[in-house]
C-alpha atoms as a PDB file:
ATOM      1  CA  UNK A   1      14.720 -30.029  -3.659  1.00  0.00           C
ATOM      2  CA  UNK A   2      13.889 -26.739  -2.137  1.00  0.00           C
ATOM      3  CA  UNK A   3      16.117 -24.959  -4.847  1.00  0.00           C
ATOM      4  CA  UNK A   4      13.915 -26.974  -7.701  1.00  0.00           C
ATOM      5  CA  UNK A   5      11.130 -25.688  -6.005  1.00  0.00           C
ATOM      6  CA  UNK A   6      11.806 -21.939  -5.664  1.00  0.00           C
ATOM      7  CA  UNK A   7      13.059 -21.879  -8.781  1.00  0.00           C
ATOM      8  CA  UNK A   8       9.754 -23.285 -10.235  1.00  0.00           C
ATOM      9  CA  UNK A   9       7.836 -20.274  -8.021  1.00  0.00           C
ATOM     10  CA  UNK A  10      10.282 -17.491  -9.477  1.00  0.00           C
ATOM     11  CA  UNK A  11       8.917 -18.306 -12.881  1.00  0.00           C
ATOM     12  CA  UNK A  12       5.549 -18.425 -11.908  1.00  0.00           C
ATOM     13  CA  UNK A  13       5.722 -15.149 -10.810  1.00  0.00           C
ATOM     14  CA  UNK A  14       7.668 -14.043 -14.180  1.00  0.00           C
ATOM     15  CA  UNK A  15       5.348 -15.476 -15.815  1.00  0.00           C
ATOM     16  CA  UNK A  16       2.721 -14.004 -13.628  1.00  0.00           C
ATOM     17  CA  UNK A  17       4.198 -10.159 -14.209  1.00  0.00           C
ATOM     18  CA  UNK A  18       3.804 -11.419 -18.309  1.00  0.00           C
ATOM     19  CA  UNK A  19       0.259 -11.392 -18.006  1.00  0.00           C
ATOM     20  CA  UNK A  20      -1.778  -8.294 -19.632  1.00  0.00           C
ATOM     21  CA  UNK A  21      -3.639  -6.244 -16.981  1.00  0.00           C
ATOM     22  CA  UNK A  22      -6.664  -6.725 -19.508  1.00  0.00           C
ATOM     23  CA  UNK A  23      -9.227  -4.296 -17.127  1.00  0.00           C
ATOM     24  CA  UNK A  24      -6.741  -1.883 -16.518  1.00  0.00           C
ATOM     25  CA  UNK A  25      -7.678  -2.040 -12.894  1.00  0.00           C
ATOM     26  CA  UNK A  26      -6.131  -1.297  -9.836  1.00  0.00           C
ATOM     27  CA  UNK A  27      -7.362  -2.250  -6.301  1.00  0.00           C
ATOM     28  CA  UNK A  28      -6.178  -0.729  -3.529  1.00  0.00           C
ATOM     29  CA  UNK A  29      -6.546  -1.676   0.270  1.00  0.00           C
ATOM     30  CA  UNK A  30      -5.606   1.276   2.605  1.00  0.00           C
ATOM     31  CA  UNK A  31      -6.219   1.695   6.100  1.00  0.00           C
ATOM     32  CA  UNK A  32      -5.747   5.602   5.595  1.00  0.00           C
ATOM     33  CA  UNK A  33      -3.303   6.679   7.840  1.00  0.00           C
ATOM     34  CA  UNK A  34      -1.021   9.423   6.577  1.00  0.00           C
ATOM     35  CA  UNK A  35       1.215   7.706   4.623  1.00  0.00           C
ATOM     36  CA  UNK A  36      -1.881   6.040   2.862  1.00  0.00           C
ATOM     37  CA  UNK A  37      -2.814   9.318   2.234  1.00  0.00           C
ATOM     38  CA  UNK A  38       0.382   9.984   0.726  1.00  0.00           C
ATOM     39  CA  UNK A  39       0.463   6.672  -1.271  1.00  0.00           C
ATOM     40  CA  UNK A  40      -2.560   7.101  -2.557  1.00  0.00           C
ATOM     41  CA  UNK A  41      -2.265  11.487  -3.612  1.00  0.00           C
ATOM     42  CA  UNK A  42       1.095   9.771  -5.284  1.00  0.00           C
ATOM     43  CA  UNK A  43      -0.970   7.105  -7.383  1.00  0.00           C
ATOM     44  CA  UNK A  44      -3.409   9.792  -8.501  1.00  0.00           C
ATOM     45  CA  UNK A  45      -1.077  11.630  -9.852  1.00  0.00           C
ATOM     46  CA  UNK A  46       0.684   8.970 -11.784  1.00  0.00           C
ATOM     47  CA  UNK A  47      -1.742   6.464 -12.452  1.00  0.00           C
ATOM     48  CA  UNK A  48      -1.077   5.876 -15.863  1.00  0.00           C
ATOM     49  CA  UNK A  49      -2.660   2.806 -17.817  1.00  0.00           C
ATOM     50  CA  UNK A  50      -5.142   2.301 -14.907  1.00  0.00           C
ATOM     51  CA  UNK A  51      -8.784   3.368 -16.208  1.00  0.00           C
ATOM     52  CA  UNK A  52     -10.206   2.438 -13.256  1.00  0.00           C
ATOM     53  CA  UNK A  53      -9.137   2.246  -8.983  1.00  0.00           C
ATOM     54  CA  UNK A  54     -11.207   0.607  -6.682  1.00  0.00           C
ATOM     55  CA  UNK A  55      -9.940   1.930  -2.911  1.00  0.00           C
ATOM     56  CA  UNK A  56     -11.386  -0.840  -0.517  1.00  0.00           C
ATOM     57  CA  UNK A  57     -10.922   1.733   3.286  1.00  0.00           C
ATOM     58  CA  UNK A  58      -9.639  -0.719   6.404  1.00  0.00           C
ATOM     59  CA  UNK A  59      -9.331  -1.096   9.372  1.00  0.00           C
ATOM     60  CA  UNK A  60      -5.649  -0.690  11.111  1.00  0.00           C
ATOM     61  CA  UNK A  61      -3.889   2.844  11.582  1.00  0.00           C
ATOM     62  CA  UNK A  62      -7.774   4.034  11.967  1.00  0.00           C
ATOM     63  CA  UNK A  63     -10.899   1.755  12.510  1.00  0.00           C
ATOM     64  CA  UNK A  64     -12.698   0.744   9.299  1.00  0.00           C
ATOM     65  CA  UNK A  65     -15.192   3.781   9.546  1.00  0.00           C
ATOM     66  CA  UNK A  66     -12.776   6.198   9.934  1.00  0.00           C
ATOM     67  CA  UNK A  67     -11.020   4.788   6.920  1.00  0.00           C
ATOM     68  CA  UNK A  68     -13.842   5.308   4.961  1.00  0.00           C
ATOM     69  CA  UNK A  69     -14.921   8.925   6.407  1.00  0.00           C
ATOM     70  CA  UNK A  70     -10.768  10.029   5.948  1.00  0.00           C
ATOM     71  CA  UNK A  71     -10.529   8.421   1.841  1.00  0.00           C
ATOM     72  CA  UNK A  72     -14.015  10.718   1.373  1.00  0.00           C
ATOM     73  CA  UNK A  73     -12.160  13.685   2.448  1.00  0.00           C
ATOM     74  CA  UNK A  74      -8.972  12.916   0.468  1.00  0.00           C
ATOM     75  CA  UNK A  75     -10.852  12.258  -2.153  1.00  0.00           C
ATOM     76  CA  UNK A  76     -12.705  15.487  -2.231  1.00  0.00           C
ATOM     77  CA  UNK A  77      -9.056  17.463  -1.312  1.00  0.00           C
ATOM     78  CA  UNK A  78      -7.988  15.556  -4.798  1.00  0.00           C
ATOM     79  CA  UNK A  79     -11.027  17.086  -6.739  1.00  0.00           C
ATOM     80  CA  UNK A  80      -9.319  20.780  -5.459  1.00  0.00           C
ATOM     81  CA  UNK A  81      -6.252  20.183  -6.668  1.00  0.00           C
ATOM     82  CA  UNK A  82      -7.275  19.025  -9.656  1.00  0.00           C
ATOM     83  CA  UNK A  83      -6.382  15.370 -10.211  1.00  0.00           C
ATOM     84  CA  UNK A  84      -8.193  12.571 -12.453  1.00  0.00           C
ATOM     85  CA  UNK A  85     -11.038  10.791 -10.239  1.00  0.00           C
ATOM     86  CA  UNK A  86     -12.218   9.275 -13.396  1.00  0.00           C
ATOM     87  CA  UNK A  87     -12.665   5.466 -12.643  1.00  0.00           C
ATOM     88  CA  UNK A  88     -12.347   5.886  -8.733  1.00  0.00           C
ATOM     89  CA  UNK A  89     -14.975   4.304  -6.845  1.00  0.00           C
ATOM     90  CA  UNK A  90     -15.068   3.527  -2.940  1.00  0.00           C
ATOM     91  CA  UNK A  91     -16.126  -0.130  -1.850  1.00  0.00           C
ATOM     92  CA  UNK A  92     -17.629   0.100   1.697  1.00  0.00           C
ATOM     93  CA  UNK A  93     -15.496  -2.786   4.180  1.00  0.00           C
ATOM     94  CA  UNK A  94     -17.667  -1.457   7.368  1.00  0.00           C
ATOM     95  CA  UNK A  95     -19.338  -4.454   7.261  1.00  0.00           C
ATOM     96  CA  UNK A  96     -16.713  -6.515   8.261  1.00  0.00           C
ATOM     97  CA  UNK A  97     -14.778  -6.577  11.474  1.00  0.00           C
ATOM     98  CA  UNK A  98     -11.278  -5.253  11.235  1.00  0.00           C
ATOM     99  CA  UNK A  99      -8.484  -5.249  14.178  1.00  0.00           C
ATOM    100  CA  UNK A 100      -7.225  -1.660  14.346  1.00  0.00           C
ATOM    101  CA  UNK A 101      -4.178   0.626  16.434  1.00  0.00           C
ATOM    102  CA  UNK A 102      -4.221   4.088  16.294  1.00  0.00           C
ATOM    103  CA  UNK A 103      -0.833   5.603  16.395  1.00  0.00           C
ATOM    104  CA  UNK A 104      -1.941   9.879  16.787  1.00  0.00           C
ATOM    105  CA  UNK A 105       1.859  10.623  17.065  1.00  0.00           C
ATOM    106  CA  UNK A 106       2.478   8.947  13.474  1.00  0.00           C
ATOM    107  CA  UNK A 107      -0.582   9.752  11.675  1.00  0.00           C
ATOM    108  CA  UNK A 108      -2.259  12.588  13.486  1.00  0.00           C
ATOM    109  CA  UNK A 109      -5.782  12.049  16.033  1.00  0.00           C
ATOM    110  CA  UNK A 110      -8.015  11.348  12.440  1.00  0.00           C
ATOM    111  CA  UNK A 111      -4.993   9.291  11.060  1.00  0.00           C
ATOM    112  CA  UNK A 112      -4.779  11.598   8.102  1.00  0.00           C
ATOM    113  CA  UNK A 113      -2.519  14.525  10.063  1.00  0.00           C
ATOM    114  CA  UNK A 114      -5.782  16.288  10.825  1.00  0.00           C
ATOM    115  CA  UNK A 115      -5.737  17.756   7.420  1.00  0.00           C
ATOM    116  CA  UNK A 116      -8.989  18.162   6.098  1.00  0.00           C
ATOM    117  CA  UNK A 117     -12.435  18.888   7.206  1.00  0.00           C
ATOM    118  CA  UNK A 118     -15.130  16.326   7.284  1.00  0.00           C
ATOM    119  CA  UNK A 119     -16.464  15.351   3.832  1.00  0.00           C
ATOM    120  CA  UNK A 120     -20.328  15.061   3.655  1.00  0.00           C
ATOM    121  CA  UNK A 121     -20.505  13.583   0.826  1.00  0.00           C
ATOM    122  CA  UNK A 122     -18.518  11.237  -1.175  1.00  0.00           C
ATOM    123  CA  UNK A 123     -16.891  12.615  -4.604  1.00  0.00           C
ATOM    124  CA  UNK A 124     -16.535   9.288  -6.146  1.00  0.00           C
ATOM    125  CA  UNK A 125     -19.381   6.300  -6.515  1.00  0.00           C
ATOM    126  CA  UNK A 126     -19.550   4.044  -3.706  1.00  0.00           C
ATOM    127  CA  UNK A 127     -20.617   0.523  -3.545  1.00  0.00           C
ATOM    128  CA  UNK A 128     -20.458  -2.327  -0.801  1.00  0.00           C
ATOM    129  CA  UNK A 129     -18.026  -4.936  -0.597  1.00  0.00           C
ATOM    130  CA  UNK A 130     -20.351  -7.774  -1.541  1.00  0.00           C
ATOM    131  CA  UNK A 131     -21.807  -6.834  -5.126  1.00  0.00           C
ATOM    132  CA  UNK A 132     -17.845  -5.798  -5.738  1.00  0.00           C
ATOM    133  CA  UNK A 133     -16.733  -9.004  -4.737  1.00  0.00           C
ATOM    134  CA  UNK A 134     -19.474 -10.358  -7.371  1.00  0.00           C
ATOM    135  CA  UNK A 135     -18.675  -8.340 -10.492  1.00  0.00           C
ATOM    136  CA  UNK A 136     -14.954  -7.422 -10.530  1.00  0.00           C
ATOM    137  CA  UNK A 137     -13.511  -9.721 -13.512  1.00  0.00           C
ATOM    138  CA  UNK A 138      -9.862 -10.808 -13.870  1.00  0.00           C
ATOM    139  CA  UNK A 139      -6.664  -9.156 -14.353  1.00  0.00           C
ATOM    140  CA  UNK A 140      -6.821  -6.009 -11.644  1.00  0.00           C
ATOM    141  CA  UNK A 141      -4.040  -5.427  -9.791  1.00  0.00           C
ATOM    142  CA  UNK A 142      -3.674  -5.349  -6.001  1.00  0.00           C
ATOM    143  CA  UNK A 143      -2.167  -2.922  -4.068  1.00  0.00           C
ATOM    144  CA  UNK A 144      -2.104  -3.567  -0.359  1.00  0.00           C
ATOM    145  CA  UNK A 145      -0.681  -0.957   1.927  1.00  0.00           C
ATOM    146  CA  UNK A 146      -2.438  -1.961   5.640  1.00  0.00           C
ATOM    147  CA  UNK A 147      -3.438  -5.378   7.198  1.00  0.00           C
ATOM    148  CA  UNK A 148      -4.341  -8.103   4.964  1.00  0.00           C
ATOM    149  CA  UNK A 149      -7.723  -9.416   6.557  1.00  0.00           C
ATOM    150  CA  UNK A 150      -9.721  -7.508   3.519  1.00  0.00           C
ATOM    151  CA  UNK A 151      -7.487  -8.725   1.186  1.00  0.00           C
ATOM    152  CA  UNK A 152      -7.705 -12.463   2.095  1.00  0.00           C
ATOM    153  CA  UNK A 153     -11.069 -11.784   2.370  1.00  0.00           C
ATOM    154  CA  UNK A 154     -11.757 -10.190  -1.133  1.00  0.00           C
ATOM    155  CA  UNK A 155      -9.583 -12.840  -2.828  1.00  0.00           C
ATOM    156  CA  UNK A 156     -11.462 -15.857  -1.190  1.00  0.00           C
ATOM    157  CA  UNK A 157     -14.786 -14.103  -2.606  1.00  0.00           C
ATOM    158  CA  UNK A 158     -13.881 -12.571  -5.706  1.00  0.00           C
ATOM    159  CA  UNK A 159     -14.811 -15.287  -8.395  1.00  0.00           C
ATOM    160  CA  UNK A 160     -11.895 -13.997 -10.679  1.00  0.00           C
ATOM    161  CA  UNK A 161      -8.247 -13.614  -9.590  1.00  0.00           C
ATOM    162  CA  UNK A 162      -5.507 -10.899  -9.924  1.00  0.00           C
ATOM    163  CA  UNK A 163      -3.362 -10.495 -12.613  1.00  0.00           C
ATOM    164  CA  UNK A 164       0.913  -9.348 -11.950  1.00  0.00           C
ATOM    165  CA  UNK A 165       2.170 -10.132  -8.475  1.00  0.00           C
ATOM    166  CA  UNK A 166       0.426  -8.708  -5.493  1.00  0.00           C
ATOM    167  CA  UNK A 167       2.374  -5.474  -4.262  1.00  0.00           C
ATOM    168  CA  UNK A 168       1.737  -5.655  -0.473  1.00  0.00           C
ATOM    169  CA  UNK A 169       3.654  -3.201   2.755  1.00  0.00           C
ATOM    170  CA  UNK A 170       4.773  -5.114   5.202  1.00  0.00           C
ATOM    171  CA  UNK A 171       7.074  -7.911   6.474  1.00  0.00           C
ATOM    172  CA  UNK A 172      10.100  -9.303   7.362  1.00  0.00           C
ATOM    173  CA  UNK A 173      11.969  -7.402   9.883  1.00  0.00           C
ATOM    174  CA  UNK A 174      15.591  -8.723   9.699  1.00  0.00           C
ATOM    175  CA  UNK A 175      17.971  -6.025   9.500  1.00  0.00           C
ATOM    176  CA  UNK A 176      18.700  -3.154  12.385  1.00  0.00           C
ATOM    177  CA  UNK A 177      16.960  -1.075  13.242  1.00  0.00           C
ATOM    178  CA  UNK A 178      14.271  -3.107  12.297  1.00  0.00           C
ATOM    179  CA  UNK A 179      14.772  -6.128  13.461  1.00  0.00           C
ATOM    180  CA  UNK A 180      11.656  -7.635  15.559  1.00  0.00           C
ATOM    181  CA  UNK A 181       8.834 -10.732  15.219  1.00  0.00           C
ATOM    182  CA  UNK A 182       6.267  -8.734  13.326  1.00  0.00           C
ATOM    183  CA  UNK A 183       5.884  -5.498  11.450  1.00  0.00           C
ATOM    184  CA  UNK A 184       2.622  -3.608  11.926  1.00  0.00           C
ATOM    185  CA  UNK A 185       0.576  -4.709   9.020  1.00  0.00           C
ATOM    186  CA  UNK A 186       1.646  -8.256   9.634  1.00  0.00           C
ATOM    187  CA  UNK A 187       1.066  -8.551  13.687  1.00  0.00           C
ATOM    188  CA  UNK A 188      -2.262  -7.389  13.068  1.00  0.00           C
ATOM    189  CA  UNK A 189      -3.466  -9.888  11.221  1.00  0.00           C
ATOM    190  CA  UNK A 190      -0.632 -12.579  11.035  1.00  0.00           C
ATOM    191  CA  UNK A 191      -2.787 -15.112   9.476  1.00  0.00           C
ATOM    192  CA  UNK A 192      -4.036 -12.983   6.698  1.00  0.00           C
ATOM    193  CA  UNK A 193      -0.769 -11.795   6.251  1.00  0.00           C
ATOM    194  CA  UNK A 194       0.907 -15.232   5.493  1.00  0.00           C
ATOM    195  CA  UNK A 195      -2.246 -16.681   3.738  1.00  0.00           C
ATOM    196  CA  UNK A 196      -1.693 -13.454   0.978  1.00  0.00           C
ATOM    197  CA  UNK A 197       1.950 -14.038   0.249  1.00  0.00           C
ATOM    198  CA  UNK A 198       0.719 -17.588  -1.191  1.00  0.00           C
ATOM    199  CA  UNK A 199      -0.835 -15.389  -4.088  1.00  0.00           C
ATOM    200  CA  UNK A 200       1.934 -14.390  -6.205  1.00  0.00           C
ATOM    201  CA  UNK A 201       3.590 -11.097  -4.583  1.00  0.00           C
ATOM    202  CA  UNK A 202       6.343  -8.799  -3.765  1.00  0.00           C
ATOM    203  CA  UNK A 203       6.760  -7.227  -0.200  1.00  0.00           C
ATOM    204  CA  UNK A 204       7.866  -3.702   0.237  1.00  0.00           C
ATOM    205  CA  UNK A 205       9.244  -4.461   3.695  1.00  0.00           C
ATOM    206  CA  UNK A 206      10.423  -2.133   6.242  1.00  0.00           C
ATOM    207  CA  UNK A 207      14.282  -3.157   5.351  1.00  0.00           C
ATOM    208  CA  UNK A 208      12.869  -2.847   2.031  1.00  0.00           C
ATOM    209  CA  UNK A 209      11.958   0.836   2.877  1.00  0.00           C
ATOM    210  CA  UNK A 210      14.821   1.883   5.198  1.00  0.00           C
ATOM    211  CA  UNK A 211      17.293   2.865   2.228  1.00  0.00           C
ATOM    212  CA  UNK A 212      19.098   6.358   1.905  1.00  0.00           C
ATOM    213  CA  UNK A 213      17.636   7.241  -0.928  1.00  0.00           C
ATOM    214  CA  UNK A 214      14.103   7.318   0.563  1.00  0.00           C
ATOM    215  CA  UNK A 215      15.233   9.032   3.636  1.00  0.00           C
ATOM    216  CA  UNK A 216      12.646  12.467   3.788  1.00  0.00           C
ATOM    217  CA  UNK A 217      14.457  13.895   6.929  1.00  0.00           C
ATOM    218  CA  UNK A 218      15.283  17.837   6.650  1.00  0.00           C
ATOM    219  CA  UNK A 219      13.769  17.639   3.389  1.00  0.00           C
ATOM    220  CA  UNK A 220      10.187  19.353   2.336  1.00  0.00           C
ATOM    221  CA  UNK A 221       8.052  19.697  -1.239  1.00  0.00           C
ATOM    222  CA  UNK A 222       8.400  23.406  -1.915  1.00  0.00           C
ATOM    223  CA  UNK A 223       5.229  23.364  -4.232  1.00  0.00           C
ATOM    224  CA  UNK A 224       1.382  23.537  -3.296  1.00  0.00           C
ATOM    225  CA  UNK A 225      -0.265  20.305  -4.884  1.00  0.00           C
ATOM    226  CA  UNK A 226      -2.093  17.888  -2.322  1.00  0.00           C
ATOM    227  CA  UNK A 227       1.003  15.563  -2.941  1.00  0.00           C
ATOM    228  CA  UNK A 228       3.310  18.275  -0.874  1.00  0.00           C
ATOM    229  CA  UNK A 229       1.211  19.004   1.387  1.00  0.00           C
ATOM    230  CA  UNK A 230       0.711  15.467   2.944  1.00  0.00           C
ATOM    231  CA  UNK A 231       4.954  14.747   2.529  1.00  0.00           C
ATOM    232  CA  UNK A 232       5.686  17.193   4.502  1.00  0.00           C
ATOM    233  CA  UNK A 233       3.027  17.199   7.489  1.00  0.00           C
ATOM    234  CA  UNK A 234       4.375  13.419   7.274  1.00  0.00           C
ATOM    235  CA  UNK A 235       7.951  14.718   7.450  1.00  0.00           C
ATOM    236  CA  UNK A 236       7.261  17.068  10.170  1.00  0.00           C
ATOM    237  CA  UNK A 237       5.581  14.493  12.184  1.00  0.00           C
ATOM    238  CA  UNK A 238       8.661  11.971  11.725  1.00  0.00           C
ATOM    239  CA  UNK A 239      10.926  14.638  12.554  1.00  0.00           C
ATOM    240  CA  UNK A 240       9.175  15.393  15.768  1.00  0.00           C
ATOM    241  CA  UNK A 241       9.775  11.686  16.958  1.00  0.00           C
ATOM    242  CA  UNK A 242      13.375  11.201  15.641  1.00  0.00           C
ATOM    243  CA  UNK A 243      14.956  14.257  13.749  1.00  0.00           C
ATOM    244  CA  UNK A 244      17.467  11.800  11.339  1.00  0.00           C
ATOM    245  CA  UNK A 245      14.868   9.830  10.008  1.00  0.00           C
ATOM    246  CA  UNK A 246      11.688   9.674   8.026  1.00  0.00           C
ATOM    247  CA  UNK A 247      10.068   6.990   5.571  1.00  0.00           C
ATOM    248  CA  UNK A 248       6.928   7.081   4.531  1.00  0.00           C
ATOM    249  CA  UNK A 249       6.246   3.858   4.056  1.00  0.00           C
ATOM    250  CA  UNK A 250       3.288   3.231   1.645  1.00  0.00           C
ATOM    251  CA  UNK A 251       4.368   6.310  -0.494  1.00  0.00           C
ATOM    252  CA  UNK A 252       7.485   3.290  -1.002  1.00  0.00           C
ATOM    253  CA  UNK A 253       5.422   0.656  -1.731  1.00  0.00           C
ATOM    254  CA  UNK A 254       2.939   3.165  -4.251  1.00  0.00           C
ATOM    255  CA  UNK A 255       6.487   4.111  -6.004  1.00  0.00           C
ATOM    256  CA  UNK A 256       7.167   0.169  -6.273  1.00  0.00           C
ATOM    257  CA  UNK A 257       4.201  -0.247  -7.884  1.00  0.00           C
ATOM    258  CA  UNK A 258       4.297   2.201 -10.354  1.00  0.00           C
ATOM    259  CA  UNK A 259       7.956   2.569 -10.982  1.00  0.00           C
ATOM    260  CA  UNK A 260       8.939  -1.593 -10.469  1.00  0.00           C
ATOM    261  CA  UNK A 261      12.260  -0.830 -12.524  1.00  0.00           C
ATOM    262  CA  UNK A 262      13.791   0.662  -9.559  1.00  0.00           C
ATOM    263  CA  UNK A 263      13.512  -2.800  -7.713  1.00  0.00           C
ATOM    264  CA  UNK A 264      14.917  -5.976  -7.890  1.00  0.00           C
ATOM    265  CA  UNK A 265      13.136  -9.278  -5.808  1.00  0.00           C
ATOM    266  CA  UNK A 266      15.026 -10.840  -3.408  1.00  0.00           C
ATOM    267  CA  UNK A 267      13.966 -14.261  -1.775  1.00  0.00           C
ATOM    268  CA  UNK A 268      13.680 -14.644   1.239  1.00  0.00           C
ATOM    269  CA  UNK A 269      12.750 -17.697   3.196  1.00  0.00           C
ATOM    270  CA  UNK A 270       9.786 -18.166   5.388  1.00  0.00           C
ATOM    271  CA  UNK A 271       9.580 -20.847   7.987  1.00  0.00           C
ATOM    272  CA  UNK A 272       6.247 -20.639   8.899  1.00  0.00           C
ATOM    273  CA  UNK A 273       4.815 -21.534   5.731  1.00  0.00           C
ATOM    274  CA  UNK A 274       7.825 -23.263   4.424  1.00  0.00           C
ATOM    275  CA  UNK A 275       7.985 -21.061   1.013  1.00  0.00           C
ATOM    276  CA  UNK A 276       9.902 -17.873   0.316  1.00  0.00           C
ATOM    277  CA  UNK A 277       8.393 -14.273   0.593  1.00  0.00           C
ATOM    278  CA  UNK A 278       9.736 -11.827  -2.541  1.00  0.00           C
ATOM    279  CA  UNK A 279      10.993  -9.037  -0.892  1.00  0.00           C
ATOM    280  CA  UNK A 280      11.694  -5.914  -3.241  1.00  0.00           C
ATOM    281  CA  UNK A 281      14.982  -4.065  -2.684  1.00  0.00           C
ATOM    282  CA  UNK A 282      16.245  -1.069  -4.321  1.00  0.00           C
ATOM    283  CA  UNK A 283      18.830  -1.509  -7.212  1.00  0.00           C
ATOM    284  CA  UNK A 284      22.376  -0.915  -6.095  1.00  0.00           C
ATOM    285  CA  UNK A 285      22.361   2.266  -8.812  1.00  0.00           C
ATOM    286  CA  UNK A 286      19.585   3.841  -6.628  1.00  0.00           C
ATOM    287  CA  UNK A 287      20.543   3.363  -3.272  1.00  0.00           C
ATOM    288  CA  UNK A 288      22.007   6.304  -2.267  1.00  0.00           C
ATOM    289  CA  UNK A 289      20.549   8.704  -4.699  1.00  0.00           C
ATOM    290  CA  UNK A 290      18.114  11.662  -2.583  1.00  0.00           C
ATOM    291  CA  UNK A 291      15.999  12.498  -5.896  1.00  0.00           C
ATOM    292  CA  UNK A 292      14.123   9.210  -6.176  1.00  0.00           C
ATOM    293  CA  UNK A 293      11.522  10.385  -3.945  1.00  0.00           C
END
């Protein structure tokens, strides 16, 4: 029975990933740590089809305010170097009580590697999460890369849903060195967490992440763009902590999202709400490649 039955959710989600991304919209949940940062200088830059990104700032590596003061100033570092803010907006999550953990030794004391200077005002339109909520019509796609309360939240209130599988970072710990009860974005929030991955998804999990080919140790970006810059403060950080390793883990899950033909889905099994989480795993061909990233 339980084979019949994931093989019936498999083709949901095929059919699911079939489905035209009729707004050509992008959301994106990011609780703006550096590798947010990262992720999102990365989706900028290769953005393709999408005409327009909503960035919804959360709480988790940084509180919800800081989220929204550190996405101003990336923002405004993005306008510098040149890249397409046509179609960004910000939508304000303040209101909202978020569970946060700063980690200063992973993402620097402002959670953005103490990059930039403080951005008075924003360089995109800005708009609060309730009139967003109200007007954002179907077929976006969802990009979460921090805890899922705003995401649970934002597809309980949105009147229209998603269209494609929700790409989400976190999850499933089952390999060493990772092994463990809950990866960051999950024990934040556990219940947000599980109540997303009923939506149609794929989970760029830390085993998911921990691959050869994305391994940035002794490596840095010899050019000047924004991109560089924030791989290789990320690097250096990583480097100070453990000198062999260092993935950036929501740059992983933007590359997923905008190159999915490096990935393949893998099913995994989840007790706790008796269905399977999609995991996405590198294709054997690009395992142990070091130009991927």
């Amino acid at each position: 029975m339980q084979d019949i039955i994931n093989t019936q959710r498999r083709d949901e989600l095929e059919q699911m990933e079939r489905v035209a991304n009729t707004q050509k919209r992008l959301v994106i949940f990011s609780d703006y740590g550096l590798d947010d940062a990262v992720a999102t200088a990365y989706i900028l830059a290769n953005r393709g089809d999408f005409a327009h990104i909503d960035i919804l700032p959360i709480g988790g590596n940084v509180t919800a305010t800081a989220a929204l003061h550190n996405i101003r100033k990336l923002l405004a570092a993005a306008v510098d170097d040149g890249l397409d803010l046509r179609g960004v907006r910000i939508v304000d999550s303040t209101d909202y009580y978020q569970e946060c953990c700063p980690l200063a030794d992973v993402h620097g004391a402002d959670g953005m590697g103490d990059l930039f200077a403080p951005c008075e005002k924003s360089p995109v339109p800005e708009c609060a999460f309730e009139p967003w909520a109200d007007e954002i019509g179907a077929g976006y796609r969802v990009l979460s890369l921090g805890p899922c309360t705003m995401v649970k939240r934002a597809l309980v209130a949105t009147k229209n849903m998603p269209g494609g599988r929700i790409v989400i970072m976190g999850g499933c710990t089952r390999e060493t060195p990772n092994f463990g009860k809950y990866e960051f974005n999950d024990g934040l929030d556990h219940s947000a967490f599980l109540w997303t991955l009923r939506r149609p998804h794929a989970a760029v999990t830390l085993d998911t992440c921990r691959m050869p080919a994305f391994n940035l140790a002794g490596t840095r970006k010899s050019g000047g763009r924004l991109f560089d810059t924030l791989v290789n403060r990320s690097v250096k950080l990583a480097e100070a902590r453990h000198g062999d390793n260092s993935y950036i883990y929501d740059y992983i899950a933007a590359v997923a999202l905008i190159r999915p033909e490096l990935f393949e889905t893998n099913e995994v099994f989840m007790p706790e709400i008796f269905r399977p989480m999609y995991e996405l795993r590198l294709r054997a061909a690009y395992r142990d490649r070091k130009d991927l990233l």
